[in-house]
C-alpha atoms as a PDB file:
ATOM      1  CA  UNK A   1      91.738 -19.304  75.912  1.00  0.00           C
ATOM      2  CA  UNK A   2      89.572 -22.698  76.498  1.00  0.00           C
ATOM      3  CA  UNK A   3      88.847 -21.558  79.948  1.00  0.00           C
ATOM      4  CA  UNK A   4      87.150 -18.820  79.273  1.00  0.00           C
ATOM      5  CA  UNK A   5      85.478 -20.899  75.953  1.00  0.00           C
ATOM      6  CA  UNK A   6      84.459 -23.236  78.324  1.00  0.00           C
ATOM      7  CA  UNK A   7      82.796 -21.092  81.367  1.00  0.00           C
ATOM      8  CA  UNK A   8      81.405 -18.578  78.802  1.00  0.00           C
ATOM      9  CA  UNK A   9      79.224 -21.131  76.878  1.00  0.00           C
ATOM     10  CA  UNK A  10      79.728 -24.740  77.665  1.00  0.00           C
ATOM     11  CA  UNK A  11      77.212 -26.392  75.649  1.00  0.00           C
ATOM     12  CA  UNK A  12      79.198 -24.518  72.811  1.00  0.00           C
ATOM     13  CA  UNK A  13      82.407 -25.267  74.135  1.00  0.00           C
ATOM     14  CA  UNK A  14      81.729 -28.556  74.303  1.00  0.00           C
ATOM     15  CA  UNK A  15      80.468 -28.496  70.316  1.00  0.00           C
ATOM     16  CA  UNK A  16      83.623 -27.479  69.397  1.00  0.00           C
ATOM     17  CA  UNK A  17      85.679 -30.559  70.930  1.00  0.00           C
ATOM     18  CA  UNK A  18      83.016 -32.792  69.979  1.00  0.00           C
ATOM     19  CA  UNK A  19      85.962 -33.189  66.665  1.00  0.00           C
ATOM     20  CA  UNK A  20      88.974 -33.365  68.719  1.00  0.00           C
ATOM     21  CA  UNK A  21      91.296 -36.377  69.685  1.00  0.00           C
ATOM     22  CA  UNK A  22      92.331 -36.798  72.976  1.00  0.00           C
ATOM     23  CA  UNK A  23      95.699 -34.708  73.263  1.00  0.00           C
ATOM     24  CA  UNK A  24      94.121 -30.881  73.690  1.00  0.00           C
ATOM     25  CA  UNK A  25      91.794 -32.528  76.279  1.00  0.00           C
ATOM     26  CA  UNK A  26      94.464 -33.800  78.140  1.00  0.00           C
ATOM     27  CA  UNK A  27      96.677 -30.947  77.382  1.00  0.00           C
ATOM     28  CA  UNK A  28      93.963 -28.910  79.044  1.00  0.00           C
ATOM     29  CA  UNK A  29      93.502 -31.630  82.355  1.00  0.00           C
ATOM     30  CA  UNK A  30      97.653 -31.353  82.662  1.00  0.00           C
ATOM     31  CA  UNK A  31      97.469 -27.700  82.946  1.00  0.00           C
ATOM     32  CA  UNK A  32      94.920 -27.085  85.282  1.00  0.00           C
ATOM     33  CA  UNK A  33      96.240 -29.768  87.501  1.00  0.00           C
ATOM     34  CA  UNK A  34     100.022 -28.360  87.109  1.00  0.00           C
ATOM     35  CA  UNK A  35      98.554 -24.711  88.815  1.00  0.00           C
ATOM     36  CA  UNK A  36      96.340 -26.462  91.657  1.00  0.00           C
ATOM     37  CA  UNK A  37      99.680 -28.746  92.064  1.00  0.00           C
ATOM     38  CA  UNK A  38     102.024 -25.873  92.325  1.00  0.00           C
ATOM     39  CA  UNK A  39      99.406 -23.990  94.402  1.00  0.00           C
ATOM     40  CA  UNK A  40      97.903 -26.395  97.011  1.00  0.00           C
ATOM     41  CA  UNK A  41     101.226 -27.381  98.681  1.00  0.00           C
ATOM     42  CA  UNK A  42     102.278 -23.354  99.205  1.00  0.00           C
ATOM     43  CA  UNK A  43      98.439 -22.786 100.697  1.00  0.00           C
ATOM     44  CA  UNK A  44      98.792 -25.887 102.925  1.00  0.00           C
ATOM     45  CA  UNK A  45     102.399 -24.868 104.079  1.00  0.00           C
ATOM     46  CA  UNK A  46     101.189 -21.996 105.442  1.00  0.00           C
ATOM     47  CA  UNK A  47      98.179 -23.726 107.361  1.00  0.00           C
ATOM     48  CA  UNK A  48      94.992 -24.505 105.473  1.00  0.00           C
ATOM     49  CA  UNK A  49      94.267 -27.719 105.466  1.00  0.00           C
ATOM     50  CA  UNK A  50      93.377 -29.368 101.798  1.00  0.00           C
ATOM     51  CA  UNK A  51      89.634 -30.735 102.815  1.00  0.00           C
ATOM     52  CA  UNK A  52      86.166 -31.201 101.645  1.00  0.00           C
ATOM     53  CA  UNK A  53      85.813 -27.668 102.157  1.00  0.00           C
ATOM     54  CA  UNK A  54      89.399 -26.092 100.466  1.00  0.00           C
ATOM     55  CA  UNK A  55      90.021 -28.073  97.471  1.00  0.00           C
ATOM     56  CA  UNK A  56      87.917 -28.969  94.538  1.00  0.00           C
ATOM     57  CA  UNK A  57      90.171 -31.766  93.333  1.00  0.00           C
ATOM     58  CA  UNK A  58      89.728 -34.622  95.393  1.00  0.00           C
ATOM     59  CA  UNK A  59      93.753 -35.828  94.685  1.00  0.00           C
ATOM     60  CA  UNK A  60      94.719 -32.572  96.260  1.00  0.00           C
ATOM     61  CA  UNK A  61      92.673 -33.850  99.703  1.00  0.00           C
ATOM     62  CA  UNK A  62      94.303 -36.889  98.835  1.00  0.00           C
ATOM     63  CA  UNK A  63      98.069 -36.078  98.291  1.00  0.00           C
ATOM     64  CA  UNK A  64      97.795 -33.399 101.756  1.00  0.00           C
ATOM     65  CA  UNK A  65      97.212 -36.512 103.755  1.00  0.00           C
ATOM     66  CA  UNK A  66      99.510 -38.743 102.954  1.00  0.00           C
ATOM     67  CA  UNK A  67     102.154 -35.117 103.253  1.00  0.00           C
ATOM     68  CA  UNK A  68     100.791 -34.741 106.378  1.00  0.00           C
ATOM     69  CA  UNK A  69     101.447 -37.951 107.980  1.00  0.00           C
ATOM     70  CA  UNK A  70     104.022 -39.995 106.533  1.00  0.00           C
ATOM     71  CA  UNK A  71     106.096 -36.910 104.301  1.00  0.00           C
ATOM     72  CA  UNK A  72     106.312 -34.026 106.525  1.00  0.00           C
ATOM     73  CA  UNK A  73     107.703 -36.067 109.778  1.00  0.00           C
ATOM     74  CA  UNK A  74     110.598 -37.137 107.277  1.00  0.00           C
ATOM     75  CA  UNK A  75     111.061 -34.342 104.433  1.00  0.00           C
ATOM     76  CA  UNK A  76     110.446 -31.583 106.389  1.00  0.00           C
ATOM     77  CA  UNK A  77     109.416 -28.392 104.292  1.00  0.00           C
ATOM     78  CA  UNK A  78     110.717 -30.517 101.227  1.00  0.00           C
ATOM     79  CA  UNK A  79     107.475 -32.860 101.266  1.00  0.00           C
ATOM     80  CA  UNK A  80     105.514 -30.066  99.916  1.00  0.00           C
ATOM     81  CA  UNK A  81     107.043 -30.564  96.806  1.00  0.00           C
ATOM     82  CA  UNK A  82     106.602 -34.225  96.885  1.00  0.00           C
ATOM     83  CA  UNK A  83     102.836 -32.873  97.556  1.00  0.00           C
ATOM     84  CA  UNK A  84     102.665 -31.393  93.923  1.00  0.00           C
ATOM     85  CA  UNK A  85     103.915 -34.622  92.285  1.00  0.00           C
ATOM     86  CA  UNK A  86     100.748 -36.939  94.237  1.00  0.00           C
ATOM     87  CA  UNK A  87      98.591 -34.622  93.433  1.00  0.00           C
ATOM     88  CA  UNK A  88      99.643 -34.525  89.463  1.00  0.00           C
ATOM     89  CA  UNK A  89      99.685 -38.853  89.902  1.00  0.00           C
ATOM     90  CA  UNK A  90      96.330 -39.250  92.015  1.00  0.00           C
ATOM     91  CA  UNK A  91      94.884 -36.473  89.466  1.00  0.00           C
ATOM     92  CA  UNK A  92      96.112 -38.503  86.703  1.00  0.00           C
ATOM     93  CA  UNK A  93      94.190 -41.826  87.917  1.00  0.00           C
ATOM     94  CA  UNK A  94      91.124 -40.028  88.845  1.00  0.00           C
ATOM     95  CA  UNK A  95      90.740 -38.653  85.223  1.00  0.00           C
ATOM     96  CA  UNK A  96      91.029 -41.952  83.771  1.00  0.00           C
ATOM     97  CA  UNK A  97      88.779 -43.269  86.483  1.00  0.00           C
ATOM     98  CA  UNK A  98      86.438 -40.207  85.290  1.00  0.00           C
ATOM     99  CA  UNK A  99      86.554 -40.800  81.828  1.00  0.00           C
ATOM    100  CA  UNK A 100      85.476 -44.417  81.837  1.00  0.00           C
ATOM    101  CA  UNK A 101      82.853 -44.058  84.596  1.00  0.00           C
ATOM    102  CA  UNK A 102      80.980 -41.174  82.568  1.00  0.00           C
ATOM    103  CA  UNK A 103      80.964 -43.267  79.113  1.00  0.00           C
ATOM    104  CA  UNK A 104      79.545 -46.437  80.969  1.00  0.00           C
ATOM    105  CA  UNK A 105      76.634 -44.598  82.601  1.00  0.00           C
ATOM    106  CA  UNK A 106      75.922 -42.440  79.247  1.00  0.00           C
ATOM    107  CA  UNK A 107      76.178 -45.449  76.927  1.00  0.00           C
ATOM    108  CA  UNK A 108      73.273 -46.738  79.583  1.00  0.00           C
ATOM    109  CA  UNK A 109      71.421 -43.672  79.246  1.00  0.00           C
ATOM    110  CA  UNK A 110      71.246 -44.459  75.685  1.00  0.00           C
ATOM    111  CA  UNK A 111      74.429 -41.938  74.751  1.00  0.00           C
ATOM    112  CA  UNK A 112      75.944 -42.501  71.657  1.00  0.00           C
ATOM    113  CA  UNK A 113      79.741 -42.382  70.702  1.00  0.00           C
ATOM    114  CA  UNK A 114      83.070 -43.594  71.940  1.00  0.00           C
ATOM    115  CA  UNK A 115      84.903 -43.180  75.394  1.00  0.00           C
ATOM    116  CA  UNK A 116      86.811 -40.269  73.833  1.00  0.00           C
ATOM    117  CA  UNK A 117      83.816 -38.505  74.721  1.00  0.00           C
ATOM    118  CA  UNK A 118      83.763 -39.955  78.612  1.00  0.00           C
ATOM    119  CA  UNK A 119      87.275 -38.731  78.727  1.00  0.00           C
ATOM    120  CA  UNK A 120      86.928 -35.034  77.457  1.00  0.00           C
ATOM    121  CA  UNK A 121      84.177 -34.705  79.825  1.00  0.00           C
ATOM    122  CA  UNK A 122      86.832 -36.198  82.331  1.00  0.00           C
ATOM    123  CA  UNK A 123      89.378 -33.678  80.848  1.00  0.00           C
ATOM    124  CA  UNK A 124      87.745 -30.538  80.466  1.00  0.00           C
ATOM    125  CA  UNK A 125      85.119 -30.622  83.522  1.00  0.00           C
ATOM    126  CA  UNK A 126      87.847 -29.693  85.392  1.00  0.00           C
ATOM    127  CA  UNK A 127      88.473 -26.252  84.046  1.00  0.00           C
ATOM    128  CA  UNK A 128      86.410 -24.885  87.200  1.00  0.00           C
ATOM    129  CA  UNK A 129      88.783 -26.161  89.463  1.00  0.00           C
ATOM    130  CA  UNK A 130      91.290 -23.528  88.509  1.00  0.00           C
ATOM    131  CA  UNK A 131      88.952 -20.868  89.934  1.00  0.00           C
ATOM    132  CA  UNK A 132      89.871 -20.699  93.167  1.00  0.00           C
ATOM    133  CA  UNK A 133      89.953 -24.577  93.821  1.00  0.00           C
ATOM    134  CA  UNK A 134      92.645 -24.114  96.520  1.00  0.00           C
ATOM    135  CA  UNK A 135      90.548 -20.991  98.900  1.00  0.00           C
ATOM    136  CA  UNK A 136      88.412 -22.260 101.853  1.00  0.00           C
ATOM    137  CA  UNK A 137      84.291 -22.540 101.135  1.00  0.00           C
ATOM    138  CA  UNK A 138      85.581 -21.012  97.486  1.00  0.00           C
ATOM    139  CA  UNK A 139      86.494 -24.366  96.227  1.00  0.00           C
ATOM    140  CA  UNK A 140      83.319 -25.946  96.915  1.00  0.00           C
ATOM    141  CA  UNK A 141      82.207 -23.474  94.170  1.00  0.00           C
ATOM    142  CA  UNK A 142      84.518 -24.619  92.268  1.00  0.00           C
ATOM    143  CA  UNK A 143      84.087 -28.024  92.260  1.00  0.00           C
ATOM    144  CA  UNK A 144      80.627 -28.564  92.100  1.00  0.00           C
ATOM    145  CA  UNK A 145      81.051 -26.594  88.691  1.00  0.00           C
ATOM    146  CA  UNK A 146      83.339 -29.095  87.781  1.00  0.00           C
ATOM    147  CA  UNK A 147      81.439 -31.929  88.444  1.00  0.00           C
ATOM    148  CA  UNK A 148      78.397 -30.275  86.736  1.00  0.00           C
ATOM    149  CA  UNK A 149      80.532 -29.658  83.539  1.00  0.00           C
ATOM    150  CA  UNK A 150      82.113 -33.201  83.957  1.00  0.00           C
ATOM    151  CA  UNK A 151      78.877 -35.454  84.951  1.00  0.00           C
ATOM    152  CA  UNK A 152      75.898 -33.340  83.044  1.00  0.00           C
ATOM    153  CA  UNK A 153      76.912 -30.435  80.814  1.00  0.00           C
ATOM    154  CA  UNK A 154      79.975 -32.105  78.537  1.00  0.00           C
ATOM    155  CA  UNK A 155      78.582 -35.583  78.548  1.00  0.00           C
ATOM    156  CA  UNK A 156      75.185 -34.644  77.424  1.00  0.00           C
ATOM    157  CA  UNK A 157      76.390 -32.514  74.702  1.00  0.00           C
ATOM    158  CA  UNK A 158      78.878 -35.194  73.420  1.00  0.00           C
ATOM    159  CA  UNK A 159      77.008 -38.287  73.425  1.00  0.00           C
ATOM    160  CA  UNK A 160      73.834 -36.201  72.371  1.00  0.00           C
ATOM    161  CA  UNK A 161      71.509 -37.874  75.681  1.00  0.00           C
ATOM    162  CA  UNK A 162      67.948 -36.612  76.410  1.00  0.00           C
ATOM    163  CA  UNK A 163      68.148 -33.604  79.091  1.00  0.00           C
ATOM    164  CA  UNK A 164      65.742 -35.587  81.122  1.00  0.00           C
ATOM    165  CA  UNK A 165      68.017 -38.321  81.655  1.00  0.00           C
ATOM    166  CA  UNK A 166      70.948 -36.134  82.119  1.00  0.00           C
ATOM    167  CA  UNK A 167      69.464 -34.501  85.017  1.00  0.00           C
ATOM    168  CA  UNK A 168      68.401 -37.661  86.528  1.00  0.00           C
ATOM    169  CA  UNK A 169      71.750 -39.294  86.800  1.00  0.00           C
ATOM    170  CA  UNK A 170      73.469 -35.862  88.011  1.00  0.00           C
ATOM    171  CA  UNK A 171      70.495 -35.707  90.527  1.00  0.00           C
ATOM    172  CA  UNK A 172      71.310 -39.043  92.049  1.00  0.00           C
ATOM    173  CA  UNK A 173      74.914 -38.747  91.425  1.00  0.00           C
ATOM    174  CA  UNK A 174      74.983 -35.274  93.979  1.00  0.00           C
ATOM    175  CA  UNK A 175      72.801 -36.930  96.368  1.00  0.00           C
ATOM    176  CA  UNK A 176      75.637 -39.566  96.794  1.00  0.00           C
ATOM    177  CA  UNK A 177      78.492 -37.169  97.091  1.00  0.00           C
ATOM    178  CA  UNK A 178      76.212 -35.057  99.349  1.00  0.00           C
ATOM    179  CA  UNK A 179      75.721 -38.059 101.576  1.00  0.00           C
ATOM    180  CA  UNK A 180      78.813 -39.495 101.979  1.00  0.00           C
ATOM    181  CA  UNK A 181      80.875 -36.365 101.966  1.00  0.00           C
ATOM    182  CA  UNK A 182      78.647 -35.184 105.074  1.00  0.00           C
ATOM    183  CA  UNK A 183      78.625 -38.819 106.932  1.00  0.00           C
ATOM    184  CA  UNK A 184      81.720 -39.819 106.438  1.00  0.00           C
ATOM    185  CA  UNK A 185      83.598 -36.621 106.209  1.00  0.00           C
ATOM    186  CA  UNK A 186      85.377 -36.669 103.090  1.00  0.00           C
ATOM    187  CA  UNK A 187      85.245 -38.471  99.527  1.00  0.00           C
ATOM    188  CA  UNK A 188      88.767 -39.760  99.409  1.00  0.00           C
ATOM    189  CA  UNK A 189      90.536 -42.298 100.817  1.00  0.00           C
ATOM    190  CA  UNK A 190      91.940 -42.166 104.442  1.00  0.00           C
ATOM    191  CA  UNK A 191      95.864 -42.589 104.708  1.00  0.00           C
ATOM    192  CA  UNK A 192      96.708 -44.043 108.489  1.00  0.00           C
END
């Protein structure tokens, strides 16, 4: 199971797929977001809230939001379902997003290789998530071990940048999240 592959060794794990095209990696992405998708709307039906603090993915904070205010009112108990589907489409974008934002700032690092790498970074960081990415104070386990597979561990392995550098650029990159996720509240867009 790539799961385990991946939380047992990731450096190795990582090796592996250095070879791969982008199908398993997405493969992979699809079915960890198809579980938090299918699990995130029963956990916020019966009353916790998809925050900061309960879900590792930010498209299930996301796709809760817009349920909350515009879906539930008219849908009823039937907008949970329409819950899973945002989350699967705002999961989708973020990836993408991901994918091309960790090949531009390893290619500047002095990374080498293609955005293939960038994108099973994207793809495959988010293995964590599936952990427990939907429990209260448990997810933000979860999700900081995603972004440490997706923003340090996979990218330095696959476009083969100094550890130094690596560090660095996940250093500043947490102090940003930290920041903003504790000024501002959250790290996803507001739906009023």
């Amino acid at each position: 199971m790539k799961l385990l592959d991946l939380l047992r060794d990731p450096v190795e794990f990582f090796e592996k797929v250095r070879i791969e095209n982008w199908k398993p990696a997405f493969i992979f992405f699809l079915e960890v977001t198809l579980f938090l998708s299918v699990v995130t709307p029963v956990v916020n039906h019966f009353g916790v809230e998809s925050t900061d603090f309960s879900s590792a993915y930010q498209a299930q904070i996301m796709a809760y939001r817009f349920t909350k205010n515009y879906l539930i009112a008219q849908y009823g108990v039937f907008a949970y379902l329409l819950e899973a589907i945002l989350i699967v489409a705002f999961a989708s974008g973020i990836v993408i997003f991901a994918a091309g934002f960790v090949h531009v700032l390893y290619r500047l690092l002095g990374g080498k290789g293609s955005i293939l790498n960038g994108w099973k970074a994207a793809c495959y960081g988010v293995g964590p998530c599936a952990l427990g990415g939907f429990l209260p104070y448990f997810s933000l386990f979860a999700a900081f071990y995603s972004v440490l597979m997706q923003l340090y561990m996979g990218p330095k392995v696959l476009y083969g940048v100094e550890e130094w550098k690596a560090l660095l650029l996940l250093a500043v990159i947490m102090a940003l999240i930290f920041v903003e996720m504790f000024i501002f509240g959250t790290t996803t867009i507001e739906f009023r």
